[in-house]
Protein backbone atom coordinates (compact mmCIF):
# COMPACT_ATOMS: atom_id res chain seq x y z
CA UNK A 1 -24.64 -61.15 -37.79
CA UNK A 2 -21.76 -62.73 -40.29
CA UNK A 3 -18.31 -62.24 -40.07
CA UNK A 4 -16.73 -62.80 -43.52
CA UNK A 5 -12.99 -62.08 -44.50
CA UNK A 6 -12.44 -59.12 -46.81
CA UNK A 7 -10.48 -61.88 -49.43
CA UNK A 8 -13.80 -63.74 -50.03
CA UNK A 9 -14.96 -60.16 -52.00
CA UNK A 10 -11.89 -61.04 -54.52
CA UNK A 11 -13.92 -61.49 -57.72
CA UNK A 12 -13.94 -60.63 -61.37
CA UNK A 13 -17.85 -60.36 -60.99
CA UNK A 14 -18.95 -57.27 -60.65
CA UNK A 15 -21.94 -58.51 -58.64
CA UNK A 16 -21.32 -60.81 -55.52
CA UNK A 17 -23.81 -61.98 -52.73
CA UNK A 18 -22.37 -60.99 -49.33
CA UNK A 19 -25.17 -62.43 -47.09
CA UNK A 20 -28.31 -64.81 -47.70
CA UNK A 21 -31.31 -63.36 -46.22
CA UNK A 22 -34.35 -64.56 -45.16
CA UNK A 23 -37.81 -62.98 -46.15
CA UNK A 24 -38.14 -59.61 -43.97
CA UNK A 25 -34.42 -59.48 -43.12
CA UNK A 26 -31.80 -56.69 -44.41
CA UNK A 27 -28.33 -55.58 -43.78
CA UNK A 28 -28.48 -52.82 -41.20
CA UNK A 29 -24.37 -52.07 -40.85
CA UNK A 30 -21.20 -53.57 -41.95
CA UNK A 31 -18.22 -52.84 -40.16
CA UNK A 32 -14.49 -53.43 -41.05
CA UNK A 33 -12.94 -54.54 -37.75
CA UNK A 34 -9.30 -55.86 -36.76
CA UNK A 35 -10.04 -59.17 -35.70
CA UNK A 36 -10.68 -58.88 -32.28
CA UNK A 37 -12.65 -56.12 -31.70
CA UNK A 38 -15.67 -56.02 -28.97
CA UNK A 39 -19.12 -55.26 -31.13
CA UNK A 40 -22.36 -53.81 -29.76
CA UNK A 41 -25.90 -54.71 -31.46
CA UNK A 42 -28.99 -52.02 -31.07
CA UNK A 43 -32.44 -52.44 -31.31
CA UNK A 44 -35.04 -50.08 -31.78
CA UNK A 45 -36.72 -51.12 -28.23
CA UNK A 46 -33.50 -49.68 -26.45
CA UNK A 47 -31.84 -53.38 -25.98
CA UNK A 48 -28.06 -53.69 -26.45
CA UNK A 49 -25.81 -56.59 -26.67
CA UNK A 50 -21.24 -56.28 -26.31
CA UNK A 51 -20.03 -59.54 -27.27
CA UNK A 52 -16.38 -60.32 -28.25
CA UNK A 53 -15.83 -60.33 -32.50
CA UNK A 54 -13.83 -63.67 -31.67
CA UNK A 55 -17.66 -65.48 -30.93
CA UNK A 56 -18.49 -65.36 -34.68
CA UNK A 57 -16.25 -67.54 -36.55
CA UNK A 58 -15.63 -66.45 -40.20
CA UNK A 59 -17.85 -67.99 -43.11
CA UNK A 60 -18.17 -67.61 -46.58
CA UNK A 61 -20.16 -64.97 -48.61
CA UNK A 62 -23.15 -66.61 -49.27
CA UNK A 63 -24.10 -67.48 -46.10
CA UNK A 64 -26.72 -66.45 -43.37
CA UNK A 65 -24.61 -65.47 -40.51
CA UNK A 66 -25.48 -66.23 -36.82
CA UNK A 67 -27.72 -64.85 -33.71
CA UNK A 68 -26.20 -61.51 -32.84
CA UNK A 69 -28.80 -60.95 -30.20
CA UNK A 70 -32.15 -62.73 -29.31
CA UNK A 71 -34.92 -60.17 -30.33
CA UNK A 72 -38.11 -59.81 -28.50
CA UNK A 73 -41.44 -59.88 -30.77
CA UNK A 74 -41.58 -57.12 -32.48
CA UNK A 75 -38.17 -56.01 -31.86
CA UNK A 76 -35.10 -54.90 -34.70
CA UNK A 77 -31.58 -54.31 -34.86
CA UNK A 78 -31.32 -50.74 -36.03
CA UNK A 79 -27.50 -50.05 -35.40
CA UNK A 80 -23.76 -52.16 -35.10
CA UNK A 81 -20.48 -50.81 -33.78
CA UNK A 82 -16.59 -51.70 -33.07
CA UNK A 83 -16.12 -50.55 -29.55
CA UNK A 84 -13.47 -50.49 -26.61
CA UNK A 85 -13.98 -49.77 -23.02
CA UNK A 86 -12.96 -46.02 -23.49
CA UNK A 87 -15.48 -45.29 -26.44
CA UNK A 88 -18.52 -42.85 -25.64
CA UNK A 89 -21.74 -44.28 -28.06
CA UNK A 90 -24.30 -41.29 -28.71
CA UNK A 91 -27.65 -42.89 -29.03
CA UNK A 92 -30.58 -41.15 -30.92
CA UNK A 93 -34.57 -41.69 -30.96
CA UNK A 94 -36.76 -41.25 -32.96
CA UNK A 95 -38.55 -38.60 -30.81
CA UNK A 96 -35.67 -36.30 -30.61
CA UNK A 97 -33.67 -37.39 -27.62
CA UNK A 98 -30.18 -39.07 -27.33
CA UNK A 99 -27.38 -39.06 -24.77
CA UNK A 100 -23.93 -40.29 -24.32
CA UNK A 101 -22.82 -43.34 -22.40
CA UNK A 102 -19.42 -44.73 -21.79
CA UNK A 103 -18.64 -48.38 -23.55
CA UNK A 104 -17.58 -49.40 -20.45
CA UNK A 105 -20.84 -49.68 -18.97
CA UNK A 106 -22.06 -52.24 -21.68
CA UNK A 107 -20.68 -55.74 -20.25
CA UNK A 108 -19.40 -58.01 -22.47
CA UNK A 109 -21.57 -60.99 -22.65
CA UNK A 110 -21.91 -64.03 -24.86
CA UNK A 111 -23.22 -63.44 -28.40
CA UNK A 112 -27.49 -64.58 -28.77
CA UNK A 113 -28.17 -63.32 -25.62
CA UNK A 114 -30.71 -60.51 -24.51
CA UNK A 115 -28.58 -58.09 -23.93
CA UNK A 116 -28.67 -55.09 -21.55
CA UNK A 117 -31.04 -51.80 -21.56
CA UNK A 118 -29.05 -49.67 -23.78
CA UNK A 119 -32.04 -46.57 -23.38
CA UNK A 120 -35.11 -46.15 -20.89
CA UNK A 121 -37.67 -45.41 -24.13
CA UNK A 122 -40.81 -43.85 -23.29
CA UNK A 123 -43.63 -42.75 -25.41
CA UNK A 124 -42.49 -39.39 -26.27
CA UNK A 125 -38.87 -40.65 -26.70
CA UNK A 126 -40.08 -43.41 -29.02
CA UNK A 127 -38.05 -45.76 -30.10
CA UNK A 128 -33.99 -45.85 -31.06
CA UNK A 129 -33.43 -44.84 -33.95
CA UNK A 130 -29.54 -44.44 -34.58
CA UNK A 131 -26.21 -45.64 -32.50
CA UNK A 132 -22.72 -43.78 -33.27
CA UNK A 133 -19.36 -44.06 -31.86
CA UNK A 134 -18.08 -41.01 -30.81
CA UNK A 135 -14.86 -38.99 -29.56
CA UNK A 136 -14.38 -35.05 -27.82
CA UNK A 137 -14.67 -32.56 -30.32
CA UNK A 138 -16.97 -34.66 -32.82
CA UNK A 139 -20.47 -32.96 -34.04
CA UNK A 140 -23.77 -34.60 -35.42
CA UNK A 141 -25.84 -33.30 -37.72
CA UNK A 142 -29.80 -34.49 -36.49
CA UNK A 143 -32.46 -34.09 -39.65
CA UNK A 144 -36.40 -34.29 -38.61
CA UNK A 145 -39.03 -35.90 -41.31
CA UNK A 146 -40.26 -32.43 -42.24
CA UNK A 147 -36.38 -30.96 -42.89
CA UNK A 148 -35.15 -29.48 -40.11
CA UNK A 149 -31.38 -30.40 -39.48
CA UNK A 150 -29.75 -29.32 -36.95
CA UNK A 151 -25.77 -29.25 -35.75
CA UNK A 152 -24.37 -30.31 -32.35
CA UNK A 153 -21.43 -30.48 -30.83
CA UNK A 154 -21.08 -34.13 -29.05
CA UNK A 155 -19.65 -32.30 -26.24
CA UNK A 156 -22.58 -30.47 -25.20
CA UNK A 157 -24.38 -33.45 -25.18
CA UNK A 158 -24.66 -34.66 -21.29
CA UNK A 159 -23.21 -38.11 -20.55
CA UNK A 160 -25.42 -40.51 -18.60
CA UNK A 161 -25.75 -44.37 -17.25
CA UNK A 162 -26.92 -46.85 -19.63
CA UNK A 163 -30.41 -47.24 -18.14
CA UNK A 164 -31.35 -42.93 -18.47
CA UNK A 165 -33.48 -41.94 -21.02
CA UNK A 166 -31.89 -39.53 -22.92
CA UNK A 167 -31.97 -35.32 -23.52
CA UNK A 168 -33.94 -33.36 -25.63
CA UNK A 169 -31.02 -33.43 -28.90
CA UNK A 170 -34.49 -31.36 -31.64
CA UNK A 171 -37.24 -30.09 -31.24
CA UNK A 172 -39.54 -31.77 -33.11
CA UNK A 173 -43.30 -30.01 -34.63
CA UNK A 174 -46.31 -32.61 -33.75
CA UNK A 175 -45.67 -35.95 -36.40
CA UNK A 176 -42.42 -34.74 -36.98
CA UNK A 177 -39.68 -37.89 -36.23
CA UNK A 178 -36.00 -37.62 -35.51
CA UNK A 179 -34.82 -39.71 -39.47
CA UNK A 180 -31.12 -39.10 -39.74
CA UNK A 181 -27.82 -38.76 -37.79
CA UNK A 182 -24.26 -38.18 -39.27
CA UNK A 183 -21.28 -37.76 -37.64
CA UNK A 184 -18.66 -35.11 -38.32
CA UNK A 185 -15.74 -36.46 -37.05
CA UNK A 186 -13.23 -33.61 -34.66
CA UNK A 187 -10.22 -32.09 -36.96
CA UNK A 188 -7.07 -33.21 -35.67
CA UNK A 189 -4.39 -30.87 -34.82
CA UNK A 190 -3.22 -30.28 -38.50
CA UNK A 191 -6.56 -29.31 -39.34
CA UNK A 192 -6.69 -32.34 -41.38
């Protein structure tokens, strides 16, 4: 993970390196946070890691960043968040299952570490595939490999403990894989 001031993008180039990567590495989010925002690291194995944005200090552009979380073989960070203790995250796998879980039950720990179960995957669940932040009122659209998308409301979505595995969000015909997740954020009052 690299924390860079928006300033160091100032350029007349057109073209700027944000990040040096090493062979089999690539940007998975980036985030515009406030400075001291709480961030949360998922892997595809269901891991999860809250660590306080104030444990990365800022570095240039063309840098490689730091540990965000210590990855078991095999193991990839698939998704990257701002959260506070009120936030709901929806997590999403790749078999069709997801839930909600409050922020609050992701402990803030030191950045590099392990982490915490984010997901009890299974085979059928597979693995975590997609992390949002999300509020009442919200929606997701869900898209399969063969096509299907489907739309549901957040709210109908059960809430559950960090460590559950998850609801059935598609069904999914036999191959099929749960690919895509956007959010539709709620209207506010003024329909806006």
């Amino acid at each position: 993970m690299k924390k860079t001031a928006f300033k160091e993008y100032d350029s007349r180039n057109s073209v700027l390196n944000a990040i040096r990567l090493q062979e089999g590495d690539e940007v998975v989010a980036v985030r515009a946070t406030a400075g001291d925002n709480d961030l949360i690291m998922l892997t595809k194995k269901g891991q999860g890691i809250r660590f306080a944005e104030v444990d990365a200090r800022p570095m240039g552009r063309d840098t490689q960043g730091v540990r965000g979380i210590r990855l078991k073989e095999g193991d990839e960070v698939v998704a990257a968040a701002c959260v506070d203790d009120g936030d709901d995250i929806m997590l999403l796998t790749s078999g069709g299952y997801g839930k909600r879980t409050k922020m609050a039950e992701f402990p803030k720990q030191k950045r590099g570490g392990m982490g915490v179960k984010a997901m009890k995957l299974t085979r059928v669940r597979g693995v975590l595939v997609a992390a949002r932040m999300v509020s009442p009122g919200d929606e997701i659209f869900v898209t399969s490999s063969d096509g299907i998308v489907i739309r549901q409301p957040i709210d109908k979505i059960s809430r559950q403990r960090r460590d559950s595995t998850g609801v059935k969000i598609i069904n999914l015909e036999d191959g099929a894989k749960l690919t895509a997740v956007a959010l539709v954020p709620s209207e506010d009052e003024n329909g806006e």
